[in-house]
C-alpha atoms as a PDB file:
ATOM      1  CA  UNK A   1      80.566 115.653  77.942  1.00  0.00           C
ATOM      2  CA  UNK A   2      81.803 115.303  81.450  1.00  0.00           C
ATOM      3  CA  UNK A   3      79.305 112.322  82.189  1.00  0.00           C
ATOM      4  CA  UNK A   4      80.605 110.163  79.341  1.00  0.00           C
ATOM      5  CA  UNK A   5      84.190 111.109  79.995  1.00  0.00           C
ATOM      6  CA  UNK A   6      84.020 110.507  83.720  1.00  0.00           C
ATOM      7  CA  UNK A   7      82.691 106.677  82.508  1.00  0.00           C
ATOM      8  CA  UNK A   8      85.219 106.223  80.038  1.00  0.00           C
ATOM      9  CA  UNK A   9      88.030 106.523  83.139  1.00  0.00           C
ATOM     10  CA  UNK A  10      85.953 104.308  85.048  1.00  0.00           C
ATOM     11  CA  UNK A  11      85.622 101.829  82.501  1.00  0.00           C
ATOM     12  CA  UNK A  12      89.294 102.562  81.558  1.00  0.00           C
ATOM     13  CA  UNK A  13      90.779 102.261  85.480  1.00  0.00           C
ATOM     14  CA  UNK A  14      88.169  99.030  85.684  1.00  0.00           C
ATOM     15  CA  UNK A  15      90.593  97.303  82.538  1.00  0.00           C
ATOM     16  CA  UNK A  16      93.991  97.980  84.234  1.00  0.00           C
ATOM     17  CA  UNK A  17      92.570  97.129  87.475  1.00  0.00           C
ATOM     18  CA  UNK A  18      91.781  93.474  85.789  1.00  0.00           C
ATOM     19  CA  UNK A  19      95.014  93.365  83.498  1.00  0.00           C
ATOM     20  CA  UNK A  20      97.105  94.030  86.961  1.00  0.00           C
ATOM     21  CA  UNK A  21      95.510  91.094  88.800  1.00  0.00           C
ATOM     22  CA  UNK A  22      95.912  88.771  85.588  1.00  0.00           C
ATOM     23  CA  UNK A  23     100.098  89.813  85.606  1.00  0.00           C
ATOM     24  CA  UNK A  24     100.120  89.160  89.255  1.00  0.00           C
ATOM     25  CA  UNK A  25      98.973  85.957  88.612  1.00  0.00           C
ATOM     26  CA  UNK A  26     101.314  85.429  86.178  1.00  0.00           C
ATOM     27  CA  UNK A  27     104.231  86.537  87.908  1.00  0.00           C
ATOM     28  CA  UNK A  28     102.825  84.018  91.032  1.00  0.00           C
ATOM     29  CA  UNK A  29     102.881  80.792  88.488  1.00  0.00           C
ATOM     30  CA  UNK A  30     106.134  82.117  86.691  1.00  0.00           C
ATOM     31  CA  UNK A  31     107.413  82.432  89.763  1.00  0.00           C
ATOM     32  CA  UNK A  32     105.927  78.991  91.389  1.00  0.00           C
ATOM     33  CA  UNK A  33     107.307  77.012  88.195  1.00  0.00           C
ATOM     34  CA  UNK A  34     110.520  78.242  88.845  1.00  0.00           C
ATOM     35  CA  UNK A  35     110.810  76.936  92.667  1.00  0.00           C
ATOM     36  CA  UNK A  36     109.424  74.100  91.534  1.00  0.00           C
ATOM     37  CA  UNK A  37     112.088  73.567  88.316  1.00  0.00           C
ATOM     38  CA  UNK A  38     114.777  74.763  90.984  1.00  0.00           C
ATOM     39  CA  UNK A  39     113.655  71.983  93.709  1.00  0.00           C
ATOM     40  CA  UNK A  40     113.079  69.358  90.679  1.00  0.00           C
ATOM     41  CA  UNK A  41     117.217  70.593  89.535  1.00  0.00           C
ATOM     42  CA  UNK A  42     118.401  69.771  93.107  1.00  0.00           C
ATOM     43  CA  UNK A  43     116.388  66.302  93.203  1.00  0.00           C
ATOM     44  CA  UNK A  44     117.919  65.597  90.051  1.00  0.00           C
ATOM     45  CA  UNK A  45     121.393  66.705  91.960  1.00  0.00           C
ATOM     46  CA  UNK A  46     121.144  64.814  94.845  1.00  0.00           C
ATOM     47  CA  UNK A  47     120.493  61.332  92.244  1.00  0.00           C
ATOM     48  CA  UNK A  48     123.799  62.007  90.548  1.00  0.00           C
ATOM     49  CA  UNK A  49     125.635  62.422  93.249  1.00  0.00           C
ATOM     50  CA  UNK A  50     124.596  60.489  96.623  1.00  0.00           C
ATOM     51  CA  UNK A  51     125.010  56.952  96.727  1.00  0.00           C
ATOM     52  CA  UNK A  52     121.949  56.955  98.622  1.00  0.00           C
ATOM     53  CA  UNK A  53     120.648  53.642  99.869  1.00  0.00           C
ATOM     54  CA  UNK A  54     118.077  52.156  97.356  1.00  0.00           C
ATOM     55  CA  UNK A  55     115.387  52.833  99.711  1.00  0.00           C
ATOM     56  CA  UNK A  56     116.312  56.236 100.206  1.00  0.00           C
ATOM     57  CA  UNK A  57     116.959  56.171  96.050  1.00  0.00           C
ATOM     58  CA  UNK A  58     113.509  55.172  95.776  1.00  0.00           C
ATOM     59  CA  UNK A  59     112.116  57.455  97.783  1.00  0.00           C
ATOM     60  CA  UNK A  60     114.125  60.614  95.995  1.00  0.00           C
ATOM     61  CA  UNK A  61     112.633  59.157  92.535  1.00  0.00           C
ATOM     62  CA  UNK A  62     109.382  58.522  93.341  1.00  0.00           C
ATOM     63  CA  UNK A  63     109.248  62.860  94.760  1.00  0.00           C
ATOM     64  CA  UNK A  64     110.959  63.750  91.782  1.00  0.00           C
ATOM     65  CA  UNK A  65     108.502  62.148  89.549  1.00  0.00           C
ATOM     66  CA  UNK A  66     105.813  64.110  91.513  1.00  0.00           C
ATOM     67  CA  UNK A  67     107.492  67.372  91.401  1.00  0.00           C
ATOM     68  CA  UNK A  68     107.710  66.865  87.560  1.00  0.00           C
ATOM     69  CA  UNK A  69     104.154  66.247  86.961  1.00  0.00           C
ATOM     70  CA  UNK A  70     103.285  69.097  89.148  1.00  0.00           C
ATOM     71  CA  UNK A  71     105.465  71.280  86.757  1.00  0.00           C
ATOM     72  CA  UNK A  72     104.293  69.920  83.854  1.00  0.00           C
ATOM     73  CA  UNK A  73     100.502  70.676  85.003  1.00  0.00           C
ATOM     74  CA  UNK A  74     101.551  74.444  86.190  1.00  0.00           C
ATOM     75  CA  UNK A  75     103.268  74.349  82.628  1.00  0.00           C
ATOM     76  CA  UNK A  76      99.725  73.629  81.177  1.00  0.00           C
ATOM     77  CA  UNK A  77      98.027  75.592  83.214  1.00  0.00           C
ATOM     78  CA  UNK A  78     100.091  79.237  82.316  1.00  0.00           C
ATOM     79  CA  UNK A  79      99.726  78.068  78.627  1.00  0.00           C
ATOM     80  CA  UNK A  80      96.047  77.624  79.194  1.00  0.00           C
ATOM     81  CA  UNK A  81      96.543  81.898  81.077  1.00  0.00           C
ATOM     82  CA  UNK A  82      98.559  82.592  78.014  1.00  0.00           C
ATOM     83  CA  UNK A  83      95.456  81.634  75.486  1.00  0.00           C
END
């Protein structure tokens, strides 16, 4: 009847409602891992090719070792979405 049907589309526009909101946060951490490969790629850059003083080597190190564990937890985290 019109009662059940008129629950059905609520329950129905209630699912794609939530499946929306879990692809937008997807397409956030997709698209936060990527900055964060991209800055990680131009860390890695700037190493090869400066002959930076070892102080400011040090220092370039030390934030790309933080920018890789902060991928590698994001890259946990969307597997963890992804289960």
């Amino acid at each position: 009847d019109l009662a059940d049907m008129k629950l059905r589309a609520s329950a129905y526009e209630g699912k794609i409602a939530e499946l929306e909101s879990l692809l937008n946060q997807e397409r956030h951490a997709r698209e936060s891992l990527q900055k964060s490969q991209d800055k990680l790629a131009e860390m890695n850059r700037k190493l090869r090719e400066t002959e930076a003083s070892v102080e400011e080597r040090n220092r370039l190190v030390a934030e790309r070792d933080r920018v890789q564990r902060e991928v590698e937890t994001q890259k946990v985290a969307m597997a963890a979405m992804e289960a």
